[in-house]
Protein backbone atom coordinates (compact mmCIF):
# COMPACT_ATOMS: atom_id res chain seq x y z
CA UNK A 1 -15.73 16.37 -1.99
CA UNK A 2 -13.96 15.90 1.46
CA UNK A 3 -16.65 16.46 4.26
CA UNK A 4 -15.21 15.03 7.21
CA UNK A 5 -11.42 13.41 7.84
CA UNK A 6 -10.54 10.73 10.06
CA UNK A 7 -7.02 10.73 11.54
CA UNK A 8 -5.02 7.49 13.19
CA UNK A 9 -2.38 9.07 15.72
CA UNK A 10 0.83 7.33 15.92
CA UNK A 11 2.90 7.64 12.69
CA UNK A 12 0.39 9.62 11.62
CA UNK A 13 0.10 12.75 13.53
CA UNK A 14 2.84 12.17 16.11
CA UNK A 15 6.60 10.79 15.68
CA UNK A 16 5.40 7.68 17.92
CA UNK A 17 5.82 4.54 16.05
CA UNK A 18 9.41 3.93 17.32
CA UNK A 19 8.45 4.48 20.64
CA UNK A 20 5.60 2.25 20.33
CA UNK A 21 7.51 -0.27 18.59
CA UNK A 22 9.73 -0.72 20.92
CA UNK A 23 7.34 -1.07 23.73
CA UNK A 24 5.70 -3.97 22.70
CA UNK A 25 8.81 -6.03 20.87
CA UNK A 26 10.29 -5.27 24.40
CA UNK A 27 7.52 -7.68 26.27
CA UNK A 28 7.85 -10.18 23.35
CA UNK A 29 11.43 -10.06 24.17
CA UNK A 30 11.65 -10.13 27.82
CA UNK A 31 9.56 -13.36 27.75
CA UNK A 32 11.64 -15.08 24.92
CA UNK A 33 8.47 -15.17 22.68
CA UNK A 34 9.90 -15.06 19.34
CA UNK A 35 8.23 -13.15 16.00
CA UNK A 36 8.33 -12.40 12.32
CA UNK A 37 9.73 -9.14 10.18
CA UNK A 38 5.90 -8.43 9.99
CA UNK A 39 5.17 -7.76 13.10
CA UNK A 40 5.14 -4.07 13.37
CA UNK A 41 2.42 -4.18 10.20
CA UNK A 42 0.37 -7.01 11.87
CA UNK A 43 0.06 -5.34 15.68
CA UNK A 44 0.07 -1.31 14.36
CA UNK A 45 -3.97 -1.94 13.64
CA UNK A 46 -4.95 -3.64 16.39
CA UNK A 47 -5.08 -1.86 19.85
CA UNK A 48 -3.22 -2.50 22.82
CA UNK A 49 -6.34 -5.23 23.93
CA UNK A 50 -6.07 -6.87 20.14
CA UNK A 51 -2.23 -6.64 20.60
CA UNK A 52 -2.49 -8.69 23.94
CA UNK A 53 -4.57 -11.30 22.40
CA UNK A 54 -2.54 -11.55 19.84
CA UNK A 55 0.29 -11.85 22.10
CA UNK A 56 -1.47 -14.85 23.78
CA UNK A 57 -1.79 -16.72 20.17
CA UNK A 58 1.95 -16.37 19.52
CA UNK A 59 3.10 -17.93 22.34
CA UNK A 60 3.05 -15.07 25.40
CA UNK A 61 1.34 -17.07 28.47
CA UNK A 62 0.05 -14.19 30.51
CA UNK A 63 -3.35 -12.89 31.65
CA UNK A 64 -4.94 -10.40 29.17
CA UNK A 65 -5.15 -7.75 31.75
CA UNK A 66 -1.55 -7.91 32.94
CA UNK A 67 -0.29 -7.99 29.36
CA UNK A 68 -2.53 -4.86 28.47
CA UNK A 69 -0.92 -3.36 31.41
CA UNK A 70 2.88 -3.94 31.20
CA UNK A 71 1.99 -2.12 27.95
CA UNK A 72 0.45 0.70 29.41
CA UNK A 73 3.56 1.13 32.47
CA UNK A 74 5.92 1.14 29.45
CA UNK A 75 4.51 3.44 27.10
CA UNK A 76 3.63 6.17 29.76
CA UNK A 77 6.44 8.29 30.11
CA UNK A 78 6.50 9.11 26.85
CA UNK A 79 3.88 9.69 25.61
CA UNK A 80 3.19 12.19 28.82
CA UNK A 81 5.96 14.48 28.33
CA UNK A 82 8.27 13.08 24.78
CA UNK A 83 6.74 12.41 21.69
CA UNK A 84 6.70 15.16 19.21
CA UNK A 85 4.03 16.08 16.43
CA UNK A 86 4.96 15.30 13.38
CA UNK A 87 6.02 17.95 10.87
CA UNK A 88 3.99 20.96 10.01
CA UNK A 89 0.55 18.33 11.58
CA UNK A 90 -0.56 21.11 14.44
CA UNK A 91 -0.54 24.14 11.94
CA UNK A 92 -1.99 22.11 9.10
CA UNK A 93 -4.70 21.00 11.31
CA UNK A 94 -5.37 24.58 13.06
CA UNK A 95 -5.65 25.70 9.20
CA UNK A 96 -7.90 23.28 8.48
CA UNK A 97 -10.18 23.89 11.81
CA UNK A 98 -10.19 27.29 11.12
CA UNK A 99 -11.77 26.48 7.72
CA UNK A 100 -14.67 24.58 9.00
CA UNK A 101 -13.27 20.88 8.21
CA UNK A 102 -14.30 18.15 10.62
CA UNK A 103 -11.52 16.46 12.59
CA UNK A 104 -11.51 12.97 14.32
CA UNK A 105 -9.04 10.71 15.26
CA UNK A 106 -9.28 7.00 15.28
CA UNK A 107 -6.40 4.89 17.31
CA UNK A 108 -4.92 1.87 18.46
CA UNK A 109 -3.84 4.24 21.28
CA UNK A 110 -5.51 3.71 24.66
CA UNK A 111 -6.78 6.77 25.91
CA UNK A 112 -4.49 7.21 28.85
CA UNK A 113 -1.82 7.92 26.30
CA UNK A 114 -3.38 9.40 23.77
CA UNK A 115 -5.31 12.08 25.77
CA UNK A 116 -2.37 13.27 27.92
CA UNK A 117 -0.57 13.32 24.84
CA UNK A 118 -2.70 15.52 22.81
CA UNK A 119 -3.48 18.16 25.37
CA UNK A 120 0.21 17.87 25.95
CA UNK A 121 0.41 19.24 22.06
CA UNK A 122 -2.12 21.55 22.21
CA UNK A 123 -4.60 20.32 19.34
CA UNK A 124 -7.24 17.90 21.31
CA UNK A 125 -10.01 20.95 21.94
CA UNK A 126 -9.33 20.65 17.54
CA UNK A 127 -10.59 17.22 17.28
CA UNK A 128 -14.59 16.77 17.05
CA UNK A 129 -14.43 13.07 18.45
CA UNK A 130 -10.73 11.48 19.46
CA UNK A 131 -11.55 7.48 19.19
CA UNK A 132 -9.66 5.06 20.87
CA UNK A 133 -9.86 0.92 19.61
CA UNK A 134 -11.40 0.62 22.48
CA UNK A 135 -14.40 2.91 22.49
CA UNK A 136 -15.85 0.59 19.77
CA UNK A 137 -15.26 -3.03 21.11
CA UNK A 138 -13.28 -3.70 18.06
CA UNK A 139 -9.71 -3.17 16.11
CA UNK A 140 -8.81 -1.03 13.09
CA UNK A 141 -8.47 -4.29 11.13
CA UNK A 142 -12.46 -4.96 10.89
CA UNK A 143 -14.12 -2.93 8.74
CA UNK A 144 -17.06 -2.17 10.68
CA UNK A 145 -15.00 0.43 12.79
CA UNK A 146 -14.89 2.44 10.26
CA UNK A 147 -18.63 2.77 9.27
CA UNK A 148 -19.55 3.32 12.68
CA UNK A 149 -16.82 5.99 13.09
CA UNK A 150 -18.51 7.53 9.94
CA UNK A 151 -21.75 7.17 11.45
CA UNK A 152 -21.24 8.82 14.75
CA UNK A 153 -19.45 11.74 12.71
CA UNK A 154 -22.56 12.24 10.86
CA UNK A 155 -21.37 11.82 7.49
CA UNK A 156 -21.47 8.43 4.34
CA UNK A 157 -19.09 6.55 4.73
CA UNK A 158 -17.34 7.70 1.51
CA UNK A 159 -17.75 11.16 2.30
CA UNK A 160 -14.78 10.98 4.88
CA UNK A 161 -11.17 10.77 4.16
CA UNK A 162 -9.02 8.64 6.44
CA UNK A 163 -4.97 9.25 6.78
CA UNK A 164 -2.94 6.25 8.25
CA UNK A 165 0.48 5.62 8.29
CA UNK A 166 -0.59 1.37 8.04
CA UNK A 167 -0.97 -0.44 4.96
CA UNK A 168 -3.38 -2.85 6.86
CA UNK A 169 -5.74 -0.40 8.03
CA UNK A 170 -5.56 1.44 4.58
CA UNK A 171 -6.92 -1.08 2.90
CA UNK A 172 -9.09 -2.24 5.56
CA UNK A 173 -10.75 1.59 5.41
CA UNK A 174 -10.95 1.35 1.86
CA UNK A 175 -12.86 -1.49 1.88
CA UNK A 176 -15.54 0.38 4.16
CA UNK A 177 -15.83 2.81 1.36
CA UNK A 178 -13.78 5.43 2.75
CA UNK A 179 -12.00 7.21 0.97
CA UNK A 180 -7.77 7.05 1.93
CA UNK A 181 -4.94 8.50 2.05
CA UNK A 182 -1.21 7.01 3.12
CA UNK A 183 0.34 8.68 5.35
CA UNK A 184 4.24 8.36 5.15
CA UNK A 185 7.03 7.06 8.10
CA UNK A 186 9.82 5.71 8.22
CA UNK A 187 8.11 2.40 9.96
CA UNK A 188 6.14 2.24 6.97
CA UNK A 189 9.21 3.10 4.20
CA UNK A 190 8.94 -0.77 2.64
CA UNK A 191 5.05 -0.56 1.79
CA UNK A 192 5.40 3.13 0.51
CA UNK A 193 4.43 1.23 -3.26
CA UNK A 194 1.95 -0.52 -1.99
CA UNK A 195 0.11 2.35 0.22
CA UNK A 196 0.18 4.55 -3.13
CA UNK A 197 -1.41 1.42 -5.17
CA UNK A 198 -4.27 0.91 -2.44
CA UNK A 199 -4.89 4.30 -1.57
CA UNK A 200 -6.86 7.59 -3.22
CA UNK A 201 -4.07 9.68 -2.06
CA UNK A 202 -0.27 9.21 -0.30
CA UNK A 203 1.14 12.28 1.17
CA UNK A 204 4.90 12.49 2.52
CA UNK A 205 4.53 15.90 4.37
CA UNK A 206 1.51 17.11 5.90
CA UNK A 207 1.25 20.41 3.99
CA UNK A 208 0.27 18.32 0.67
CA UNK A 209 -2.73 17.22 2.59
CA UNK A 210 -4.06 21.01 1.91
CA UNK A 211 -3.40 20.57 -1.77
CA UNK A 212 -5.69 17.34 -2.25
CA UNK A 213 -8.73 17.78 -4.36
């Protein structure tokens, strides 16, 4: 039985990934720092600080800080006053208030963005913690994030359901002992086999997360 879920934001609950895409191939671009097909699936887990860093290995040679806030300047705008919910997320998730469920959110997202962004929306007064990367000192790509996440919601750790649009931190969650579910988008379309292989669940729409057991 579902006691508690455990949402990631961008791709997940908002139509973001594009925007955040963009964002950070643009710095890799502007300083001629070149990069793989992968790289959307690599950074997506990581946070903005674990993006930077890894940004440094590949070849970018700027301060941390700087990096972390070119990437700030240039996701702004949009997330302040653009990007959209996803389909049918903010009724689902009223529904599901309404009905007693718990809901968190765990991001990449700095809270600068993500804050603005769900108050923008409407739905942060639904959320019973919204987690940034960077509240816990870590990235969505070590396990322990998601234990302590579980632990601070007050639940087991396989007594919460996590949604992600990421094959990465899918599996990653899964091997926490979380339970998972995929979470489809279009950034995501070539992994859609291997999301529904890893994972408990895959949904496509959010209205199918109301018919899982």
């Amino acid at each position: 039985m579902i006691k508690a879920y455990l949402f990631d934001f961008d791709g997940t609950l908002v139509d973001s990934m594009p925007t955040f895409v963009s964002c950070m191939l643009r710095i890799l671009d502007e300083h001629q720092v070149s990069y793989g097909e992968d790289i959307v699936k690599v950074i997506t887990p990581l946070g903005l600080q674990g993006t930077a860093m890894h940004f440094q290995k590949m070849g970018l040679n700027k301060p941390l800080d700087e990096i972390m806030t070119i990437m700030k300047d240039y996701m702004m705008d949009a997330y302040f006053y653009h990007i959209p919910a996803k389909p049918h997320v903010i009724e689902v998730l009223r529904e599901m208030k309404a009905a007693g469920a718990k809901l968190n959110i765990l991001t990449a997202s700095p809270h600068i963005t993500l804050d603005a962004c769900l108050n923008r929306l409407g739905i942060f007064d639904l959320f019973d913690n919204v987690w940034s990367c960077d509240d816990f000192n870590t990235t969505k790509a070590d396990p322990e994030i998601y234990k302590r996440a579980a632990e601070r919601i007050g639940e087991k750790v396989d007594q919460v359901l996590f949604l992600d649009d990421n094959l990465n931190a899918d599996m990653t969650a899964k091997k926490a002992g979380m339970q998972v579910c995929g979470v489809y988008d279009p950034s995501s379309d070539d992994y859609v086999d291997a999301m529904k292989a890893a994972n408990d669940y895959y949904i496509y729409d959010f209205t199918e997360l109301q018919q899982l057991p």
